[in-house]
N, C-alpha and C. Protein backbone atom coordinates (compact mmCIF):
# COMPACT_ATOMS: atom_id res chain seq x y z
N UNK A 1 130.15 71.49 131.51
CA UNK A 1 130.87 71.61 132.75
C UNK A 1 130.28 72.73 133.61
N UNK A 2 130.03 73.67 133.00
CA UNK A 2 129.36 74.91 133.49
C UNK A 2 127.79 74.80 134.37
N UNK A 3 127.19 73.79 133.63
CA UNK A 3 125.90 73.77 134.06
C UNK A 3 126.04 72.70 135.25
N UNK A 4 126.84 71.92 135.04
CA UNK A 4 127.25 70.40 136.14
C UNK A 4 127.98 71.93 137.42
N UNK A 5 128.71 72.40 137.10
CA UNK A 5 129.15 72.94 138.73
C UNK A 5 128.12 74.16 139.25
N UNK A 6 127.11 74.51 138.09
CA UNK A 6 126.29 75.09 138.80
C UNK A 6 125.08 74.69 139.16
N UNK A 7 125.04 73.55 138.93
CA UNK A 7 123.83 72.71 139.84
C UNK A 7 124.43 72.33 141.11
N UNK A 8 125.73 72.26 141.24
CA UNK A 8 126.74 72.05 142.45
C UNK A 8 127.10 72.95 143.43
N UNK A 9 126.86 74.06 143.05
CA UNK A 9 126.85 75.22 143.81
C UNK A 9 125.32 76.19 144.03
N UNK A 10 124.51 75.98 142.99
CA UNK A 10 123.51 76.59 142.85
C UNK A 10 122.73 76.31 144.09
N UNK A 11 122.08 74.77 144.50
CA UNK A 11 121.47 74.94 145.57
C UNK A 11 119.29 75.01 144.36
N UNK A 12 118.94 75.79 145.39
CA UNK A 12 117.37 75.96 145.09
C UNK A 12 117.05 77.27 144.13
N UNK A 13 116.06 77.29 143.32
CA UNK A 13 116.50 78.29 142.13
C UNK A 13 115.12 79.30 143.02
N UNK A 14 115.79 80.21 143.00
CA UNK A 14 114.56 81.49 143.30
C UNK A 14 113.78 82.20 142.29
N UNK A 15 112.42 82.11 142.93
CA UNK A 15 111.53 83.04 142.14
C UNK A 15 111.30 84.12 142.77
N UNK A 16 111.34 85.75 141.81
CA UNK A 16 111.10 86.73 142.43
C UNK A 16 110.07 87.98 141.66
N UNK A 17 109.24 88.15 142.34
CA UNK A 17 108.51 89.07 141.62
C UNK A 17 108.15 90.34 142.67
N UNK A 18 107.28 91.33 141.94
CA UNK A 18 106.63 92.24 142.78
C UNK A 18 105.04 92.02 143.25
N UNK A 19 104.81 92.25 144.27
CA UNK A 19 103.35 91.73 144.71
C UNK A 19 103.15 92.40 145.42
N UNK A 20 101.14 92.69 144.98
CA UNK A 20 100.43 93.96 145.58
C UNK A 20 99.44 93.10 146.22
N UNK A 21 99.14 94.07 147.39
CA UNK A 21 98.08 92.99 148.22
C UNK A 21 97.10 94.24 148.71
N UNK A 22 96.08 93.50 149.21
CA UNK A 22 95.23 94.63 150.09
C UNK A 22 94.90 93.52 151.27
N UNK A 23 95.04 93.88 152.62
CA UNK A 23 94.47 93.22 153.66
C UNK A 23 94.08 94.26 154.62
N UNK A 24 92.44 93.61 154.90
CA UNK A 24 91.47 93.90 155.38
C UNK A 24 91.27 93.31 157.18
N UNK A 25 91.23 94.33 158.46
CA UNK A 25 91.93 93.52 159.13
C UNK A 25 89.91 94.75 160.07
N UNK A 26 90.03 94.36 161.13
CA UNK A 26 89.19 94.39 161.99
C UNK A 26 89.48 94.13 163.64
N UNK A 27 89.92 95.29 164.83
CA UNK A 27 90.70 94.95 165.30
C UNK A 27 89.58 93.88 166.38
N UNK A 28 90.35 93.27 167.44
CA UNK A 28 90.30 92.59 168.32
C UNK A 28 90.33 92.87 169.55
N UNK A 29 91.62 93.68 169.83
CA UNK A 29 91.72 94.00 171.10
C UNK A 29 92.62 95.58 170.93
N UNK A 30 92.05 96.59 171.59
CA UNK A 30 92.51 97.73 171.08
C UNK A 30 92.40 98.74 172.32
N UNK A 31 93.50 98.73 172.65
CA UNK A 31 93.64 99.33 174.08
C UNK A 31 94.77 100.30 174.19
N UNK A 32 94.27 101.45 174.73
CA UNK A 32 95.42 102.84 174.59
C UNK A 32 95.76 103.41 176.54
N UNK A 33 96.96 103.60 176.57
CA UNK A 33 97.07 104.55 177.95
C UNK A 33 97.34 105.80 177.76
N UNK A 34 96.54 106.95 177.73
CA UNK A 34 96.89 108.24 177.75
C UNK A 34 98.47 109.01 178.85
N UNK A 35 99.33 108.80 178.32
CA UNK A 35 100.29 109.39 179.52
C UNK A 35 100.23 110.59 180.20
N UNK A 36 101.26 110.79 181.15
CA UNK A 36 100.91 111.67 181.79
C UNK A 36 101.80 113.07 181.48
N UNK A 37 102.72 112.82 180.72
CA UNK A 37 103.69 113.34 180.37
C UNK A 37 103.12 114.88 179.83
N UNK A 38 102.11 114.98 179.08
CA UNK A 38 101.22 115.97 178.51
C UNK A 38 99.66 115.22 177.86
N UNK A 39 98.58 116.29 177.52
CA UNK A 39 97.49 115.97 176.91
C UNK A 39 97.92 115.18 175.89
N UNK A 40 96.85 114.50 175.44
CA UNK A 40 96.91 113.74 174.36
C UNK A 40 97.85 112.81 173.39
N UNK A 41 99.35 112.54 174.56
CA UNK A 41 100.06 111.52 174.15
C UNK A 41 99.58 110.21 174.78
N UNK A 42 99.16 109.16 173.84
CA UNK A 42 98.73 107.82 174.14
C UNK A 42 99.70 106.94 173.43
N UNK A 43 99.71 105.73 174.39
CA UNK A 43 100.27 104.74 174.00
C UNK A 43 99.34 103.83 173.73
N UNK A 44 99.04 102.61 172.88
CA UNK A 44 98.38 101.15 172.51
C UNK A 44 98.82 99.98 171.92
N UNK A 45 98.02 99.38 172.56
CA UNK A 45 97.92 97.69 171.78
C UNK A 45 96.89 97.70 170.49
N UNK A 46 97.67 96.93 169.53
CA UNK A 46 96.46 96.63 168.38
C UNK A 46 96.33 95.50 168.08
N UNK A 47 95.29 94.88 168.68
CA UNK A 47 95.43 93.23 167.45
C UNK A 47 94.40 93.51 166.74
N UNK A 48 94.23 93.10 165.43
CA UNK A 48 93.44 92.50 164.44
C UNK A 48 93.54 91.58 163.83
N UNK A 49 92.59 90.98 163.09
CA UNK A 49 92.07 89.52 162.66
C UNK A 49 91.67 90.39 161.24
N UNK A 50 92.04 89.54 159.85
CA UNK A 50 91.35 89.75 158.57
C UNK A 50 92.02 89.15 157.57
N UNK A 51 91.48 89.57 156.46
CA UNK A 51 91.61 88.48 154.99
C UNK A 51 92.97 89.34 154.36
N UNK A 52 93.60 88.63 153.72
CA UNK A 52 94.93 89.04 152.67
C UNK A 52 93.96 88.94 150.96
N UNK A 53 94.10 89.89 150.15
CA UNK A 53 93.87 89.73 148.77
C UNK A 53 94.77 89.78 147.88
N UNK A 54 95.54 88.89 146.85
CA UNK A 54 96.31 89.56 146.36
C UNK A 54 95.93 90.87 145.23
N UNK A 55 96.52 91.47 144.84
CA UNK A 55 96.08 91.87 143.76
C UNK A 55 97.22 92.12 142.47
N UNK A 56 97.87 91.60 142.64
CA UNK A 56 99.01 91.22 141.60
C UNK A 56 100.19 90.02 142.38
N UNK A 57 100.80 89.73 141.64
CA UNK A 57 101.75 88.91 141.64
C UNK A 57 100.90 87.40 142.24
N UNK A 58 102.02 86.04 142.33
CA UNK A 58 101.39 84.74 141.93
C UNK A 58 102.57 84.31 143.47
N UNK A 59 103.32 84.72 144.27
CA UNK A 59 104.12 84.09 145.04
C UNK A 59 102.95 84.01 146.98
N UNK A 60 102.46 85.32 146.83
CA UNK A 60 101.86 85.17 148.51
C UNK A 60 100.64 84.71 148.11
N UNK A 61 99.84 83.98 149.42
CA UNK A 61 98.65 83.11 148.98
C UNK A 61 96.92 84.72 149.25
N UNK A 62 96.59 84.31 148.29
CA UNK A 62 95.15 84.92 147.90
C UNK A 62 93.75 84.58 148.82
N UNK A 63 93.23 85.18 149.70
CA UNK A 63 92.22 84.53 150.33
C UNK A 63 93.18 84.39 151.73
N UNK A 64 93.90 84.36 152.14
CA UNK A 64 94.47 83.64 153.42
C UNK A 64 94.27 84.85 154.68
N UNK A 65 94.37 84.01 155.86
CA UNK A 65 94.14 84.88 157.34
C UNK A 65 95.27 85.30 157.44
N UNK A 66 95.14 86.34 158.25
CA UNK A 66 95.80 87.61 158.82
C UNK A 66 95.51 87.97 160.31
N UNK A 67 96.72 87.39 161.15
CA UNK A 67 96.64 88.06 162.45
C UNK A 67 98.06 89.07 162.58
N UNK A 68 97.76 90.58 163.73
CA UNK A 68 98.41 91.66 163.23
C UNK A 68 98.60 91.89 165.15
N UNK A 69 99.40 92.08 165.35
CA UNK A 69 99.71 93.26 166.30
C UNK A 69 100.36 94.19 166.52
N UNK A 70 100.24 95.47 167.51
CA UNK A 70 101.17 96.14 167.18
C UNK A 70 101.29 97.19 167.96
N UNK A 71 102.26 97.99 168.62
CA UNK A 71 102.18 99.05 169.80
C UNK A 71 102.62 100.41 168.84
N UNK A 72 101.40 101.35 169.20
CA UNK A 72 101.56 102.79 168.56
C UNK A 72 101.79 103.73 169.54
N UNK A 73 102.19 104.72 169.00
CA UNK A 73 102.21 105.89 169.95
C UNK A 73 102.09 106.98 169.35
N UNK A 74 100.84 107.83 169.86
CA UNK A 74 100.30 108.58 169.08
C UNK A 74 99.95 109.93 169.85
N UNK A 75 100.49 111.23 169.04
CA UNK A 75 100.13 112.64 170.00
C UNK A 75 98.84 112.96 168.94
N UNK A 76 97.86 113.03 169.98
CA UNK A 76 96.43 113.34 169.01
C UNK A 76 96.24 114.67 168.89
N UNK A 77 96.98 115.84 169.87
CA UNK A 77 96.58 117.18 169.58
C UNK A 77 97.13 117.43 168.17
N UNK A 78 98.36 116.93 168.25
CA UNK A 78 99.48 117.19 166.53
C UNK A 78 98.42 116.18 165.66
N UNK A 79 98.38 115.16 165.69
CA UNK A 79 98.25 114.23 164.36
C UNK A 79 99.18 113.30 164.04
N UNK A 80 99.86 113.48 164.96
CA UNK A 80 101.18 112.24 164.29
C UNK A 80 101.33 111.49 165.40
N UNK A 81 102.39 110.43 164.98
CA UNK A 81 102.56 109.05 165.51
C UNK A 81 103.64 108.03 164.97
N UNK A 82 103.52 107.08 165.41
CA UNK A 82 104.79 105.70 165.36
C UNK A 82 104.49 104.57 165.70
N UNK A 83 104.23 103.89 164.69
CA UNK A 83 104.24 102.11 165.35
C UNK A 83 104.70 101.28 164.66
N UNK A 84 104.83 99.77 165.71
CA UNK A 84 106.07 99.15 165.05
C UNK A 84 104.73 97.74 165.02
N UNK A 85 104.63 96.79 164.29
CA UNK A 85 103.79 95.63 164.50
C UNK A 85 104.41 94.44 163.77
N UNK A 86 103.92 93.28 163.87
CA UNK A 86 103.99 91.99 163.76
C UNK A 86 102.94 91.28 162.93
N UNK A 87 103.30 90.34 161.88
CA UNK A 87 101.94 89.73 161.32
C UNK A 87 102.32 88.47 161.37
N UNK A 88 100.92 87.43 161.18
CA UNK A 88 101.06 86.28 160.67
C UNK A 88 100.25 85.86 159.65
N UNK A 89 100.48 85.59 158.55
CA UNK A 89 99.52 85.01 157.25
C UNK A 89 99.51 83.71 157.39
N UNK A 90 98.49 83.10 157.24
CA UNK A 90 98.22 81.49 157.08
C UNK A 90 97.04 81.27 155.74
N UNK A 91 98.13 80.39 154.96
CA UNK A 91 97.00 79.81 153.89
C UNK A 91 96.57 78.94 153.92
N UNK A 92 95.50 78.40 153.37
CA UNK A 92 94.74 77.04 153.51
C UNK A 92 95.02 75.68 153.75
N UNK A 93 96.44 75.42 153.51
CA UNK A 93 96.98 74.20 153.66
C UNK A 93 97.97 74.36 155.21
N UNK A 94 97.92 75.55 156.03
CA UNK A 94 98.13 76.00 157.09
C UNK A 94 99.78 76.34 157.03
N UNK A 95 100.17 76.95 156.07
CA UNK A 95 101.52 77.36 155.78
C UNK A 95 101.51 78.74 155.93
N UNK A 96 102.28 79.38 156.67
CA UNK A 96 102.60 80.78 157.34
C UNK A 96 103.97 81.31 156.59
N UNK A 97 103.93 82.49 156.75
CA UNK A 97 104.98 83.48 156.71
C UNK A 97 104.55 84.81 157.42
N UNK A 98 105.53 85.35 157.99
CA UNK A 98 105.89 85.86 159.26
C UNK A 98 106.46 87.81 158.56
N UNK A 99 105.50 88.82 158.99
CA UNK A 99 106.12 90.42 158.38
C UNK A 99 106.40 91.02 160.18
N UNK A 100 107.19 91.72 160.02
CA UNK A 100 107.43 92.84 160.43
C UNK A 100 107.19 94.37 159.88
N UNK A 101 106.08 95.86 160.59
CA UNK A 101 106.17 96.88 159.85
C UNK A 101 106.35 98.08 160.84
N UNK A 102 107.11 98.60 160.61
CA UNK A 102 107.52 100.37 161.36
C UNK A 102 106.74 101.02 160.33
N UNK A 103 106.31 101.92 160.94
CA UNK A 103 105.72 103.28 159.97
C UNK A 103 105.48 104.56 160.83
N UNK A 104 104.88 105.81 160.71
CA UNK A 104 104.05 106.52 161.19
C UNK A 104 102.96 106.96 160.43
N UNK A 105 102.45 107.88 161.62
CA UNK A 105 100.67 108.56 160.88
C UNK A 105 101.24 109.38 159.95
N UNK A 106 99.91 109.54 159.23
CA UNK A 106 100.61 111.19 158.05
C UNK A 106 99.16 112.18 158.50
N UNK A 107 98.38 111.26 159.04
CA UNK A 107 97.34 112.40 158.90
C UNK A 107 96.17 111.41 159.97
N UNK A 108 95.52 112.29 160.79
CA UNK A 108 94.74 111.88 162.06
C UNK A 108 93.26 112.45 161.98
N UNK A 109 91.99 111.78 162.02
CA UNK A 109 90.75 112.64 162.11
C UNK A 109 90.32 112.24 163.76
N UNK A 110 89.72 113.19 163.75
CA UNK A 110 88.38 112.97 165.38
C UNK A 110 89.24 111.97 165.90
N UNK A 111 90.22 112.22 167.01
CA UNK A 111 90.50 111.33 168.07
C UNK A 111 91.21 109.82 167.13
N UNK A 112 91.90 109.95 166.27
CA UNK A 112 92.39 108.67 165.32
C UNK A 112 91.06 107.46 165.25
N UNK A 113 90.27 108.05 164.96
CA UNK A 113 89.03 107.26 164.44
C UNK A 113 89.24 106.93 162.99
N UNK A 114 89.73 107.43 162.24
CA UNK A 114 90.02 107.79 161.18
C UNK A 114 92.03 108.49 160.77
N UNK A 115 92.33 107.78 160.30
CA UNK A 115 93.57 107.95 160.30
C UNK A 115 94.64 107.42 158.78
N UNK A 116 95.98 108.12 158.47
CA UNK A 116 96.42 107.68 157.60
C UNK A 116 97.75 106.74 157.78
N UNK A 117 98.16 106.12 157.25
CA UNK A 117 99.59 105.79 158.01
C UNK A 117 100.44 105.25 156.84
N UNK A 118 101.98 104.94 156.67
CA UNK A 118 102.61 104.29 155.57
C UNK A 118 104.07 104.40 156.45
N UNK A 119 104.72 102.79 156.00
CA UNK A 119 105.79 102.64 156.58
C UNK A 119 106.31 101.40 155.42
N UNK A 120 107.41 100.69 155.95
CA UNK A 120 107.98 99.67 155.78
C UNK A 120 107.99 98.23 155.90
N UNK A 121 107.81 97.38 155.30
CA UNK A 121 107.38 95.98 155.36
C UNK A 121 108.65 94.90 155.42
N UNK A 122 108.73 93.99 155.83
CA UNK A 122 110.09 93.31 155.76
C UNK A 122 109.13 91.61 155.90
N UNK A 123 109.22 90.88 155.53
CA UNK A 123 109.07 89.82 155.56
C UNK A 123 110.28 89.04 155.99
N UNK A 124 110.15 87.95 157.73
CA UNK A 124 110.88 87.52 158.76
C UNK A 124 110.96 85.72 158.17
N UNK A 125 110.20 84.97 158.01
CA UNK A 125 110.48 84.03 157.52
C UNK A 125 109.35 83.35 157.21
N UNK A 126 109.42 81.90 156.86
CA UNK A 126 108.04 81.13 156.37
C UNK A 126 107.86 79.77 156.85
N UNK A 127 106.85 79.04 156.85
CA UNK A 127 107.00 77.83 156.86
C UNK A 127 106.39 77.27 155.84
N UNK A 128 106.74 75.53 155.65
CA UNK A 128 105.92 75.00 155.16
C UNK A 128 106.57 75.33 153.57
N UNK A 129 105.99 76.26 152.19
CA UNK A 129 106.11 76.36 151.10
C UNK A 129 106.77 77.56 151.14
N UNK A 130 106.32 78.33 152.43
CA UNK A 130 107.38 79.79 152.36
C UNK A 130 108.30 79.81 152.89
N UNK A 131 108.77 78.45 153.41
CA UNK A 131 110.07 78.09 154.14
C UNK A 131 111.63 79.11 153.33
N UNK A 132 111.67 79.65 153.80
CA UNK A 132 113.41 80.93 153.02
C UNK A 132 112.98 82.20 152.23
N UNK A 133 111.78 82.21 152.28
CA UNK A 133 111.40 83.45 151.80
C UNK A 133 111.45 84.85 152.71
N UNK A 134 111.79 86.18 151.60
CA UNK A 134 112.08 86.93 152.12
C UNK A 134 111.57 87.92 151.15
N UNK A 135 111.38 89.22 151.68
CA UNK A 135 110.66 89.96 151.37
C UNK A 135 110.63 91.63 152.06
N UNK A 136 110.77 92.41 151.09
CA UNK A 136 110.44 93.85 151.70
C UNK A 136 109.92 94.48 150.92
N UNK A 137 109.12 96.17 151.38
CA UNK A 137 108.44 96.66 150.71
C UNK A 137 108.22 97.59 151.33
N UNK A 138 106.68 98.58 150.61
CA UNK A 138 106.03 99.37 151.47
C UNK A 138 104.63 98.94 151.76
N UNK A 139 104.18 99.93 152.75
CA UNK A 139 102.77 99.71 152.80
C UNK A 139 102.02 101.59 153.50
N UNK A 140 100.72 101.47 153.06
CA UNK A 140 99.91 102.21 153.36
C UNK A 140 98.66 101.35 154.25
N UNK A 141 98.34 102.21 155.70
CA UNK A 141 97.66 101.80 156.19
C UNK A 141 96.49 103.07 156.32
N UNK A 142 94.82 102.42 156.41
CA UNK A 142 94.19 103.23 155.99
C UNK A 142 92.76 103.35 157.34
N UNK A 143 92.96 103.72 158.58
CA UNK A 143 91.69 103.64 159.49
C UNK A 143 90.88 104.17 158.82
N UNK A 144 89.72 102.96 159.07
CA UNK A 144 88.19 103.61 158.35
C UNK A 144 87.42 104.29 159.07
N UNK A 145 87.12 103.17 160.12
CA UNK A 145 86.22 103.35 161.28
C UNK A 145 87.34 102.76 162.60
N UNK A 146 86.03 103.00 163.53
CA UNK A 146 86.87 102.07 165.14
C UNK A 146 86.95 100.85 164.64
N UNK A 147 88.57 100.18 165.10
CA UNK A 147 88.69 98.88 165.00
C UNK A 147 88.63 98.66 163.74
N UNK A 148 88.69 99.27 162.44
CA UNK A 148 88.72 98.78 161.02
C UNK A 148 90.05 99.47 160.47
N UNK A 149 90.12 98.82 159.81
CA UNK A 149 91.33 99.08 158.86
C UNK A 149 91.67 98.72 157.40
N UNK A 150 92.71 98.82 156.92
CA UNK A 150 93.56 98.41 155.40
C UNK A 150 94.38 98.31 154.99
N UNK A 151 95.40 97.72 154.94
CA UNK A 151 96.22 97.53 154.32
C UNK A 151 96.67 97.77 153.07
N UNK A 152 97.30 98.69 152.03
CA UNK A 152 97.85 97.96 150.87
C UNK A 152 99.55 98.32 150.66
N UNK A 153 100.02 97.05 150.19
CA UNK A 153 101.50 97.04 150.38
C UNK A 153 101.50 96.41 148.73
N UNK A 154 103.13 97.28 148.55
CA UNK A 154 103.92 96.50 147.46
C UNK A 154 105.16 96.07 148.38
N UNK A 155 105.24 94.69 147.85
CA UNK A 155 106.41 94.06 148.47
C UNK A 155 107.37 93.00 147.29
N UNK A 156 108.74 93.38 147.53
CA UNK A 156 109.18 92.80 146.65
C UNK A 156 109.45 91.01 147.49
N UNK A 157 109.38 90.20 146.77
CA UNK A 157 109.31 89.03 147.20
C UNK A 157 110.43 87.96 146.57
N UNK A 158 111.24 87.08 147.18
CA UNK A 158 111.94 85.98 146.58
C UNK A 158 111.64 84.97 147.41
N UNK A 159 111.25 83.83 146.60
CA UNK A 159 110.79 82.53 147.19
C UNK A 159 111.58 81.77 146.96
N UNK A 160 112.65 80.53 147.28
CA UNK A 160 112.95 79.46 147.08
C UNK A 160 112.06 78.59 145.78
N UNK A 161 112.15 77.84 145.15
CA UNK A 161 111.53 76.53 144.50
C UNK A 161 111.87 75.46 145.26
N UNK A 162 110.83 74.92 145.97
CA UNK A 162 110.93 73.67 146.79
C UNK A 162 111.15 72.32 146.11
């Protein structure tokens, strides 16, 4: 009786694990306005384009694209900063899921050529196989060079079983 009303109420059985990723992103379009307010407070746009890796867990797809945007705001005399961005992952069979990340800088070189950053990850929704998935976490972001970057996030993840 037990198992009959909880297939009746149960619905879709979730899988949930922890998953580490590294994504590798290269920006696109990267455009700052210095304000006027004082020296060296800038505002920007970031898009980048790059690969997702997993490196643990079996729920987000391995190999898949990564488009990123995102508006920062950054005082370069201090070193610190704030930005809020947007992602989209697409895997090979063209199935998406959708992050949101706030964070700030922790640490700034030569003009944020080089920079550290770590914030919060939230995963917004999915399509396709990631259709109800949800997801939060952290992440560390890592400027290499101009226009390069890194990603690595732990994110806790629950997927539906389709």
């Amino acid at each position: 009786m037990a198992f009959v009303l909880g297939l009746a109420l149960g619905g879709d059985a979730v899988a949930a694990e922890k998953v580490k990723l590294r994504t590798v992103l290269y920006g696109v379009k990267w455009e700052t306005i210095e304000l006027s307010d004082h020296e060296g407070h800038l505002i920007g746009v970031v898009e980048g384009k790059g690969i997702q890796s997993v490196i643990a867990g079996k729920l987000l797809c391995d190999g898949c694209t990564v488009r990123y945007g995102a508006v920062i705001d950054v005082e370069t005399k201090i070193g610190t900063g704030a930005c809020h961005g947007y992602g989209e992952v697409t895997d090979k069979d063209g199935d998406k899921y959708y992050y949101a990340r706030r964070g700030k800088m922790l640490r700034m070189e030569a003009q944020a050529s080089r920079s550290d950053w770590e914030g919060e990850v939230t995963i917004v929704r999915g399509t396709g196989k990631y259709e109800g998935i949800q997801g939060k976490g952290t992440w560390a972001a890592h400027v290499v060079a101009p226009q390069q970057w890194y990603y690595d996030e732990e994110i806790e993840v629950e997927l539906p079983e389709h």
